[in-house]
N, C-alpha and C. Protein backbone atom coordinates (compact mmCIF):
# COMPACT_ATOMS: atom_id res chain seq x y z
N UNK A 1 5.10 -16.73 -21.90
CA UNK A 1 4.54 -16.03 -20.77
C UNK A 1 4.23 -14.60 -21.21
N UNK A 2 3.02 -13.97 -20.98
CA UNK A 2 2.68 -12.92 -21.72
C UNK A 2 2.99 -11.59 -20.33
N UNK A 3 3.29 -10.63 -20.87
CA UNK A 3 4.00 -9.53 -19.92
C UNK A 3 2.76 -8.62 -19.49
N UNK A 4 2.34 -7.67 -19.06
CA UNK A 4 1.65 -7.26 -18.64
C UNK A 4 2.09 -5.84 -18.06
N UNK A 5 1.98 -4.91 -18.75
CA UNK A 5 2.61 -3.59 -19.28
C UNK A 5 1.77 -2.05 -18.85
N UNK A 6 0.48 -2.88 -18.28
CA UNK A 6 -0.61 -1.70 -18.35
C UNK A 6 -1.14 -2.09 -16.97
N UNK A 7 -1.32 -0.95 -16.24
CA UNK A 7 -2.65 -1.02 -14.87
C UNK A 7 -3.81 -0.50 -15.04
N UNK A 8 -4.89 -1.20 -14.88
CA UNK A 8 -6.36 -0.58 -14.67
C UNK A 8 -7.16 -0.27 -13.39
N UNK A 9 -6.64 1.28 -12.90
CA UNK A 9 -7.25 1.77 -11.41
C UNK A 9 -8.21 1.21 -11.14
N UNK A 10 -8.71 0.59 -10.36
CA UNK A 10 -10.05 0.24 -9.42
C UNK A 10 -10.91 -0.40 -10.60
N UNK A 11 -10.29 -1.35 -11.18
CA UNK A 11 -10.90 -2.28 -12.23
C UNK A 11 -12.30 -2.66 -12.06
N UNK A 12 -12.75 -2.65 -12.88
CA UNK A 12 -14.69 -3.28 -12.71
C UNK A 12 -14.96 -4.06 -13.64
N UNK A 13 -14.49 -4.31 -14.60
CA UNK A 13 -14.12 -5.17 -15.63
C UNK A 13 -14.18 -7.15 -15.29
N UNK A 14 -14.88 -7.72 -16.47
CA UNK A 14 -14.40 -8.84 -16.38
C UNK A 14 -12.78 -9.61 -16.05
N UNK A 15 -12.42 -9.84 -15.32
CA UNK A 15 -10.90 -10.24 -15.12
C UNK A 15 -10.88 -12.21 -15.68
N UNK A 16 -9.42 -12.31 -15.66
CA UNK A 16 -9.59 -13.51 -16.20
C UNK A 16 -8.42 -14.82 -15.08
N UNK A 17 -7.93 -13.95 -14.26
CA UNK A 17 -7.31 -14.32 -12.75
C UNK A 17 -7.16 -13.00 -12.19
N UNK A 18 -6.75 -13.73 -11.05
CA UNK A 18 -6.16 -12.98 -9.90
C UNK A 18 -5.22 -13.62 -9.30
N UNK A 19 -4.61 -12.14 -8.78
CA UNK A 19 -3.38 -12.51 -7.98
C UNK A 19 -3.47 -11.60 -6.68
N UNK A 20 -2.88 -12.49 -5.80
CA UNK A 20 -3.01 -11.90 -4.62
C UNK A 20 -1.88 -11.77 -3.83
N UNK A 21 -1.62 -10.21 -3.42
CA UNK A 21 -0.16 -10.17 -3.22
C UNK A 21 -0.17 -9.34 -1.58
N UNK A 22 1.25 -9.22 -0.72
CA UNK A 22 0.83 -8.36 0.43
C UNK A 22 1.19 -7.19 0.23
N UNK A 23 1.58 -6.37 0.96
CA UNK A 23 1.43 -4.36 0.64
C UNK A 23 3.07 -4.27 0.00
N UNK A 24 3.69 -5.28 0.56
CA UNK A 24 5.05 -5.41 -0.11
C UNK A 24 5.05 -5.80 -1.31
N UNK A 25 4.43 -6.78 -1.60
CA UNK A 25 4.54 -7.34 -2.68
C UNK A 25 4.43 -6.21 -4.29
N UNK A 26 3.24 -5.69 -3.36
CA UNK A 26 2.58 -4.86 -4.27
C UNK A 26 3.03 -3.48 -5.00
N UNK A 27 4.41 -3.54 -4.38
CA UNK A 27 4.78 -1.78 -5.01
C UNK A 27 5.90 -3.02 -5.71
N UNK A 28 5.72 -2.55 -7.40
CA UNK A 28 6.73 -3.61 -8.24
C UNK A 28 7.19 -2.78 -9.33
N UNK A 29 8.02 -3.25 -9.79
CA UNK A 29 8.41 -2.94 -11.46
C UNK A 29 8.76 -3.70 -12.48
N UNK A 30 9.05 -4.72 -12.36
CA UNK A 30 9.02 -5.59 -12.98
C UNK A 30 9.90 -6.77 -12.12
N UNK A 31 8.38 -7.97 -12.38
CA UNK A 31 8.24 -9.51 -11.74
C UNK A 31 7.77 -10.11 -12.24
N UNK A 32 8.02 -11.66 -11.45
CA UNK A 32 6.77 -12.19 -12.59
C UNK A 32 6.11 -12.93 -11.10
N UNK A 33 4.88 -13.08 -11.30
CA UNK A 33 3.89 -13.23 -10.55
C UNK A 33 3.24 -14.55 -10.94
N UNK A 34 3.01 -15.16 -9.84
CA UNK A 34 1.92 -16.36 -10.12
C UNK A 34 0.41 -15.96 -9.71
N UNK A 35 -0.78 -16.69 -10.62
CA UNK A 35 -1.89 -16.37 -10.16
C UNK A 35 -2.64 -17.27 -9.19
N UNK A 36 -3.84 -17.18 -8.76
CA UNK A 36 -4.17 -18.23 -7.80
C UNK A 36 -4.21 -19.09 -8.54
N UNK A 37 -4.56 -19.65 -9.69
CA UNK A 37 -4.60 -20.60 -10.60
C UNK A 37 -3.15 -21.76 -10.93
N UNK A 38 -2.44 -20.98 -10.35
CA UNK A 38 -0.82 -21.10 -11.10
C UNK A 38 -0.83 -21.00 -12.17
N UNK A 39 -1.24 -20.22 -13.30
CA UNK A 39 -0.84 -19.23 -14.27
C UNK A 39 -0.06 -18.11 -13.67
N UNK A 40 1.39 -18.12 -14.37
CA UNK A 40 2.21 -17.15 -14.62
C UNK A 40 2.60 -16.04 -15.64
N UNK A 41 3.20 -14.90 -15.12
CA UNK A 41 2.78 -13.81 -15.82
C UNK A 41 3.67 -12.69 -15.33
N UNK A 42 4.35 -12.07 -16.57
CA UNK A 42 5.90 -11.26 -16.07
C UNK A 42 4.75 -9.78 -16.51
N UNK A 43 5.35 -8.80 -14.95
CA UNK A 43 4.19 -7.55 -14.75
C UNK A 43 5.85 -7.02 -15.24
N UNK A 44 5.96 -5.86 -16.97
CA UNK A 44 7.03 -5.63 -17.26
C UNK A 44 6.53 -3.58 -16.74
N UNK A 45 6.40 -3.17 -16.07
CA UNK A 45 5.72 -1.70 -15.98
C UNK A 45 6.59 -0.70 -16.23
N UNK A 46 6.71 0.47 -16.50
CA UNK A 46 7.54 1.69 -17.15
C UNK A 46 8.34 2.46 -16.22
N UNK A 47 7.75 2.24 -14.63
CA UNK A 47 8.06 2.69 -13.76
C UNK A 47 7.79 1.83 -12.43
N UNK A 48 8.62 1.74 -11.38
CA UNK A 48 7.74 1.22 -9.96
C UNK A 48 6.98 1.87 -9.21
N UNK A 49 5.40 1.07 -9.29
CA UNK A 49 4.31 1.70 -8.83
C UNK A 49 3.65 0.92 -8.06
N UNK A 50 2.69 1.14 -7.03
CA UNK A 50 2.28 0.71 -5.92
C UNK A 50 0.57 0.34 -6.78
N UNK A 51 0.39 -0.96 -6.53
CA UNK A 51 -0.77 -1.46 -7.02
C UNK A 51 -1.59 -1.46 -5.54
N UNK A 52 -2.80 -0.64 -5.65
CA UNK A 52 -3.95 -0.93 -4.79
C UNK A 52 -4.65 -2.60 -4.95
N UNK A 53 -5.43 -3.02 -4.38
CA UNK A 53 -6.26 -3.88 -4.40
C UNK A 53 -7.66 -3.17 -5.03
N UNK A 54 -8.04 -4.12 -5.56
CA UNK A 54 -9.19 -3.39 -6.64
C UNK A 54 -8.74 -3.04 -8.14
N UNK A 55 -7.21 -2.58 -8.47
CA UNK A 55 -6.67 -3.05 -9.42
C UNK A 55 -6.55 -4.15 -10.94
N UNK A 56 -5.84 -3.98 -11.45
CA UNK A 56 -5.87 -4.67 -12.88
C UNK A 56 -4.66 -4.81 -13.34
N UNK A 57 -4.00 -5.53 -13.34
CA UNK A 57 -2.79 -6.01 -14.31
C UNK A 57 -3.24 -6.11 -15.95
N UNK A 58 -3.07 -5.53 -17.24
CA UNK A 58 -3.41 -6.02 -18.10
C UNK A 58 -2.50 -6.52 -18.89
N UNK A 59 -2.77 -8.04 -19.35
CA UNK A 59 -1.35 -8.25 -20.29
C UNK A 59 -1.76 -7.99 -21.73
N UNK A 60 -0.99 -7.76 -22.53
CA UNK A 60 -0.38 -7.77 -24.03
C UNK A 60 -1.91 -8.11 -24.72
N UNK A 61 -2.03 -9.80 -24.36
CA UNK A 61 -3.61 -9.81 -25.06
C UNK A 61 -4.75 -9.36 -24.41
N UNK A 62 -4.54 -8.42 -23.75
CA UNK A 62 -5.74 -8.06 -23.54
C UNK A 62 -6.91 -8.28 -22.06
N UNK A 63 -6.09 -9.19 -21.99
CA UNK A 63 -7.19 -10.15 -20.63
C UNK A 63 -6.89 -9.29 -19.41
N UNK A 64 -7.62 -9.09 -18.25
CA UNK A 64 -7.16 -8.40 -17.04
C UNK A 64 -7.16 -9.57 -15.91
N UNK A 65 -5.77 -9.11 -15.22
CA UNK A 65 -5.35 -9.81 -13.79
C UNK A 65 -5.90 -9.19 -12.64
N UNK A 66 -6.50 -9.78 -11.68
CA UNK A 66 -7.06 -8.89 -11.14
C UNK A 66 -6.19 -8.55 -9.60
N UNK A 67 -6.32 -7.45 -8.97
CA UNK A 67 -4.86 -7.32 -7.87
C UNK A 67 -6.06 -7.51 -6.49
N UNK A 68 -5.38 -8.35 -5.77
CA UNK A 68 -5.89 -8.76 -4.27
C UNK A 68 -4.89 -8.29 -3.50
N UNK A 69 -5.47 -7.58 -2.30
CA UNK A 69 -4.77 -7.63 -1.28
C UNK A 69 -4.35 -9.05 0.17
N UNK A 70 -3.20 -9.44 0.05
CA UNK A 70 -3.05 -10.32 1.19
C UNK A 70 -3.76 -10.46 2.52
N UNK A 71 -4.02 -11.51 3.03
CA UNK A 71 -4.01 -11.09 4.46
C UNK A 71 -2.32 -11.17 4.72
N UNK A 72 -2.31 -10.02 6.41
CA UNK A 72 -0.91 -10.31 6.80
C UNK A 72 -1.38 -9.84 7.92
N UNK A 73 -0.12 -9.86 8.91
CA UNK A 73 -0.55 -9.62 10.22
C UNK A 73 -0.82 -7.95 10.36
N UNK A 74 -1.40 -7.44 11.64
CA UNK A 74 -1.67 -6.01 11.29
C UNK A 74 -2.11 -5.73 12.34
N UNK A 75 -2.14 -4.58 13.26
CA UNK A 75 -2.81 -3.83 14.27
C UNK A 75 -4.14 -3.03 13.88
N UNK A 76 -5.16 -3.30 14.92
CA UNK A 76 -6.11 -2.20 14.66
C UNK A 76 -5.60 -1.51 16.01
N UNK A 77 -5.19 -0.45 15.53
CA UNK A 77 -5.47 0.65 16.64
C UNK A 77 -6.67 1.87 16.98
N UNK A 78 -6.71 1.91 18.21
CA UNK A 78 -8.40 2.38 18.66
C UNK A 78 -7.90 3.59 19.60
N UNK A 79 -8.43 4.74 20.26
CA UNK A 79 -8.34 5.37 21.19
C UNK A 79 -8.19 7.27 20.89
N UNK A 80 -7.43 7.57 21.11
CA UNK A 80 -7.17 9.23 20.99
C UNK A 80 -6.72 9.35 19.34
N UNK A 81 -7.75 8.98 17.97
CA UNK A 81 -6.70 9.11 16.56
C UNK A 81 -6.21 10.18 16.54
N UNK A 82 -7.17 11.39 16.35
CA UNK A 82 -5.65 12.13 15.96
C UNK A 82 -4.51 12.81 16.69
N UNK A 83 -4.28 12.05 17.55
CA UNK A 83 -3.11 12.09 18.26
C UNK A 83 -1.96 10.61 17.89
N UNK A 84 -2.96 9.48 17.86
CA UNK A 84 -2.37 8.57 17.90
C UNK A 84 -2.01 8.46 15.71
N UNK A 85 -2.75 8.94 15.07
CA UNK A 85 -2.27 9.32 13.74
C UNK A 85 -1.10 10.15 13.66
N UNK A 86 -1.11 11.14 14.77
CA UNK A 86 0.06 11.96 14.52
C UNK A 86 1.24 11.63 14.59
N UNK A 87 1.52 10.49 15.98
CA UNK A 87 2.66 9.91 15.97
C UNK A 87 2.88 8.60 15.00
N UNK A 88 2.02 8.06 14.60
CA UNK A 88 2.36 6.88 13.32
C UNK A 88 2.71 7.56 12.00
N UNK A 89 2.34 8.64 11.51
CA UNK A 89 2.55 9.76 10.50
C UNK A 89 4.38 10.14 10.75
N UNK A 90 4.31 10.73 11.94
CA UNK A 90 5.55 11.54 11.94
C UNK A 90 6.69 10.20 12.13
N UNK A 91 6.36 9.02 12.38
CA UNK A 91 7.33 7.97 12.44
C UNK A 91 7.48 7.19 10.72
N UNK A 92 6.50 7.94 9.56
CA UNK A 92 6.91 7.73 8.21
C UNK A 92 5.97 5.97 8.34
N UNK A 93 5.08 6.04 8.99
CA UNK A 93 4.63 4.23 9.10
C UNK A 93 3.11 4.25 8.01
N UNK A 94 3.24 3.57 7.25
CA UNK A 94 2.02 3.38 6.56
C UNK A 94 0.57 2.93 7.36
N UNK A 95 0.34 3.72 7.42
CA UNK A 95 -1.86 3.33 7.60
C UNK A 95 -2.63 3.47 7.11
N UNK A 96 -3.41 2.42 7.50
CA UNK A 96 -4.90 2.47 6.99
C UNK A 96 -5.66 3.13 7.72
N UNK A 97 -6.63 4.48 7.13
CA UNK A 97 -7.64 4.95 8.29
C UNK A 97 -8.75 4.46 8.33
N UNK A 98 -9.35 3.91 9.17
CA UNK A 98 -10.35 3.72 9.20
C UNK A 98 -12.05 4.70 10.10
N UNK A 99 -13.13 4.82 10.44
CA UNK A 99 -13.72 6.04 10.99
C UNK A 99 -13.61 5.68 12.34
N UNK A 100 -13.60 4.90 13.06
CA UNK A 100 -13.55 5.11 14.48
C UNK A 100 -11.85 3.76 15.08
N UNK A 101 -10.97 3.65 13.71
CA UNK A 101 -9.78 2.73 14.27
C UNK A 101 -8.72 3.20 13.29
N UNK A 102 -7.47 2.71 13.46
CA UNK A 102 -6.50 2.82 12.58
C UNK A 102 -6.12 1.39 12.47
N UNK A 103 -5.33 1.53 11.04
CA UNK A 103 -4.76 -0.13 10.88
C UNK A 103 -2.85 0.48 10.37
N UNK A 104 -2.44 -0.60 11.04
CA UNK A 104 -0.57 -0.47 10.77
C UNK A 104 -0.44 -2.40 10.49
N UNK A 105 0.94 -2.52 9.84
CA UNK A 105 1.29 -3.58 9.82
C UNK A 105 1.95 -3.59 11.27
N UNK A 106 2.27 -5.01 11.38
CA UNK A 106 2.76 -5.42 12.79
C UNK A 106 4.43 -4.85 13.02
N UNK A 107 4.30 -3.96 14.44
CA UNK A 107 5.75 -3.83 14.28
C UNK A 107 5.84 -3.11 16.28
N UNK A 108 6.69 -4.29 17.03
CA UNK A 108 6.96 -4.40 18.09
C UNK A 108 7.33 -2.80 18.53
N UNK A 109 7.99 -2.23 18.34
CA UNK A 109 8.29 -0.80 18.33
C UNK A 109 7.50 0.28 18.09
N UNK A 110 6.75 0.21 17.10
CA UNK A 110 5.59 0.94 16.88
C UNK A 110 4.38 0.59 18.12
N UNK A 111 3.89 -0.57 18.37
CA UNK A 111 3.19 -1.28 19.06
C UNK A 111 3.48 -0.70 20.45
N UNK A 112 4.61 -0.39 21.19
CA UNK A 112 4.91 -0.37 22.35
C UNK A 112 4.79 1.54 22.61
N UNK A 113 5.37 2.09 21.71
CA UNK A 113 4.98 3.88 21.07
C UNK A 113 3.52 3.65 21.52
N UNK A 114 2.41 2.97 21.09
CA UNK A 114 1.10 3.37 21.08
C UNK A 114 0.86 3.35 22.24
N UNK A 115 1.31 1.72 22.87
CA UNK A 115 0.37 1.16 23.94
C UNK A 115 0.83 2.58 25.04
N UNK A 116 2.26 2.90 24.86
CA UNK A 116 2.42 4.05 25.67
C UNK A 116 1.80 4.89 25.97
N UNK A 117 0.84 5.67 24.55
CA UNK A 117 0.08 6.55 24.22
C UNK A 117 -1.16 6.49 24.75
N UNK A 118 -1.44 5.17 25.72
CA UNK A 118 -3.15 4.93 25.30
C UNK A 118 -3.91 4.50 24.43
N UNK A 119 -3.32 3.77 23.60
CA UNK A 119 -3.86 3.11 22.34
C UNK A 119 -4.49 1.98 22.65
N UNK A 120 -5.54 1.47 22.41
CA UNK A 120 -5.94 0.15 22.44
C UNK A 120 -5.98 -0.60 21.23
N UNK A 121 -4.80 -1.48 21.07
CA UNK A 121 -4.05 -2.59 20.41
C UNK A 121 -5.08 -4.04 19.93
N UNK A 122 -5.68 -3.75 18.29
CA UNK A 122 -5.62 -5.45 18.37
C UNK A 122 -5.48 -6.29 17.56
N UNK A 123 -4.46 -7.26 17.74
CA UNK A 123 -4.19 -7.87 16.54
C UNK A 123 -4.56 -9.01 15.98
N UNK A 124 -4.47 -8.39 14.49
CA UNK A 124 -5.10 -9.09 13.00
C UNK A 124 -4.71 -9.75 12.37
N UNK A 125 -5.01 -10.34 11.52
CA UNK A 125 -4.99 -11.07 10.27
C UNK A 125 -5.43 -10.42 9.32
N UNK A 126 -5.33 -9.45 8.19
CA UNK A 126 -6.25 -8.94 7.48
C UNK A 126 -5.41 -8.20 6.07
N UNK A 127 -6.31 -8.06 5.26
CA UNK A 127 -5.64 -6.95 4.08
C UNK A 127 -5.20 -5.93 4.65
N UNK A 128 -3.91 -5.25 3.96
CA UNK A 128 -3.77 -3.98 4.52
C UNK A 128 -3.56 -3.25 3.26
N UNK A 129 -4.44 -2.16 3.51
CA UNK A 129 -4.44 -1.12 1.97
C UNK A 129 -4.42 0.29 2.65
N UNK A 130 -2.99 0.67 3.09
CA UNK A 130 -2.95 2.31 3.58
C UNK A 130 -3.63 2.99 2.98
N UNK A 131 -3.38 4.41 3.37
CA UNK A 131 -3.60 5.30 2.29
C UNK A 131 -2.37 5.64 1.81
N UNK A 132 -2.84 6.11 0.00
CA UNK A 132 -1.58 6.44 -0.13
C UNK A 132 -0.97 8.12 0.02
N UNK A 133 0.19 8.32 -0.45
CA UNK A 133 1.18 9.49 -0.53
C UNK A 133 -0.10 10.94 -1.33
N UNK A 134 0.51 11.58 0.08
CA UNK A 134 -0.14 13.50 -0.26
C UNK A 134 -0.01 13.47 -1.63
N UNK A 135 1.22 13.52 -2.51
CA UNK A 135 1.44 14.19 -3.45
C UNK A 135 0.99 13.44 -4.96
N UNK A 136 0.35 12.50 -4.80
CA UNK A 136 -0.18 11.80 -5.57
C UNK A 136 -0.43 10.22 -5.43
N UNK A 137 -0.60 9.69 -6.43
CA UNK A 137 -1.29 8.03 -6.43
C UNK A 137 0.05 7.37 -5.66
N UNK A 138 -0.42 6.27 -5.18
CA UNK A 138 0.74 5.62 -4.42
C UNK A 138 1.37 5.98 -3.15
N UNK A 139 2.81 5.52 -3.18
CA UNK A 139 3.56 5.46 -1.96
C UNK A 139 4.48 6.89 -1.90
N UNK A 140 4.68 7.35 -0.47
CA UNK A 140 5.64 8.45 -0.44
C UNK A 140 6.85 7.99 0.02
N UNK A 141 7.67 7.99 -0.84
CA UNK A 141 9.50 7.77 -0.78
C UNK A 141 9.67 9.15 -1.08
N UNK A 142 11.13 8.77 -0.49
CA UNK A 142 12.39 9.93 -1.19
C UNK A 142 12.22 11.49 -0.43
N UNK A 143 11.40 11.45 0.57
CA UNK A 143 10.94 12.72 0.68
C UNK A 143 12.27 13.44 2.42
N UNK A 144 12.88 14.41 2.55
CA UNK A 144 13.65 14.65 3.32
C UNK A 144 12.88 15.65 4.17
N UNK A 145 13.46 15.78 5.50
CA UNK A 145 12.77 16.77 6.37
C UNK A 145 14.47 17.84 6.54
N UNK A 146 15.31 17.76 5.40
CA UNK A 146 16.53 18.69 5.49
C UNK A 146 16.16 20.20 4.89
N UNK A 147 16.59 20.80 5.58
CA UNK A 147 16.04 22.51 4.65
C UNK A 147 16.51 22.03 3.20
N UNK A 148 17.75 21.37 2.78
CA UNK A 148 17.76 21.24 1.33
C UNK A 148 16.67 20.85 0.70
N UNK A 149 15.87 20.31 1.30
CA UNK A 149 14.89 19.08 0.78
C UNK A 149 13.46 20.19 0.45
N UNK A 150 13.22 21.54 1.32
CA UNK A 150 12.40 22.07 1.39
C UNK A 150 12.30 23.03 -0.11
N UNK A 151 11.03 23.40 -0.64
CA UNK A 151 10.76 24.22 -1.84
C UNK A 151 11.89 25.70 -1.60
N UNK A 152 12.31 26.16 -2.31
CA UNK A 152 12.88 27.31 -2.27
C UNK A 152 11.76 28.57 -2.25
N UNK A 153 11.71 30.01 -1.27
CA UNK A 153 11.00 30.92 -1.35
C UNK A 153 11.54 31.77 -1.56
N UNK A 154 11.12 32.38 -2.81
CA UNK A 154 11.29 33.85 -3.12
C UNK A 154 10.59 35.21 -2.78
N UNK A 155 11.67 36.00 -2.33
CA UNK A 155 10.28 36.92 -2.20
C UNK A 155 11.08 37.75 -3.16
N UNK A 156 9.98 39.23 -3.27
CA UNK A 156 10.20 40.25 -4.64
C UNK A 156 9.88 41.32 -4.02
């Protein structure tokens, strides 16, 4: 089984499978993955990183895997965004923006927050590809809202 050690951002490249995984699936560090084909294939990576769709797994020889996003269940939310962004943001919930909707995975609690809000709710079946983390490529973990957690300021 050949390992697959390298990612290629927003691949355009000939690929030689694909695999298609959901938003969970997709932040890994080392797995091994089946392709739609059932060809298998251990993703061994240096770090755990959040694979977009549009993506590339490359293994050892060379060949590229190509990364799909799942369907899974999912809200489009519609109505007041940036209000209704503000509270899916400050609740740490991954979205997708879209120009006149938002997309969240399905979650009864979140769902009931909106409908509160005025949100008009509707649910999907579909890929979900948030956006990712301010501070660079990927997902935002680890991050605290404790003054410890905040940059230190000096003044002079």
């Amino acid at each position: 089984m050949l390992p697959a050690r390298q990612i290629s951002r927003a691949y355009t490249g000939q690929t030689a499978e694909i695999v298609t995984l959901s938003y969970d699936e997709r932040f890994l560090r080392r797995k091994r993955l089946t392709c739609e084909s059932g060809a298998s294939f251990m993703v061994d990576l240096a770090e755990t990183t959040s694979l977009n769709h549009g993506d590339a797994l490359i293994l050892d020889d060379g060949r590229a895997v190509a990364v799909h996003a799942a369907e899974e269940p999912v809200v489009q939310v519609a109505g007041n965004l940036p209000r209704l962004a503000w509270h899916i943001g400050n609740r740490h919930t991954p979205c997708q923006i879209g120009t006149d909707h938002l997309v969240i995975r399905r979650d009864p609690v979140i769902e009931a927050m909106l409908a509160g809000l005025g949100a008009r709710l509707t649910l999907q079946i579909a890929p979900f590809t948030p956006e990712g983390g301010a501070y660079g490529h990927g997902r935002t973990m680890g991050h605290d809202h404790s003054p410890a957690g905040h940059f230190a300021l000096h003044h002079g």
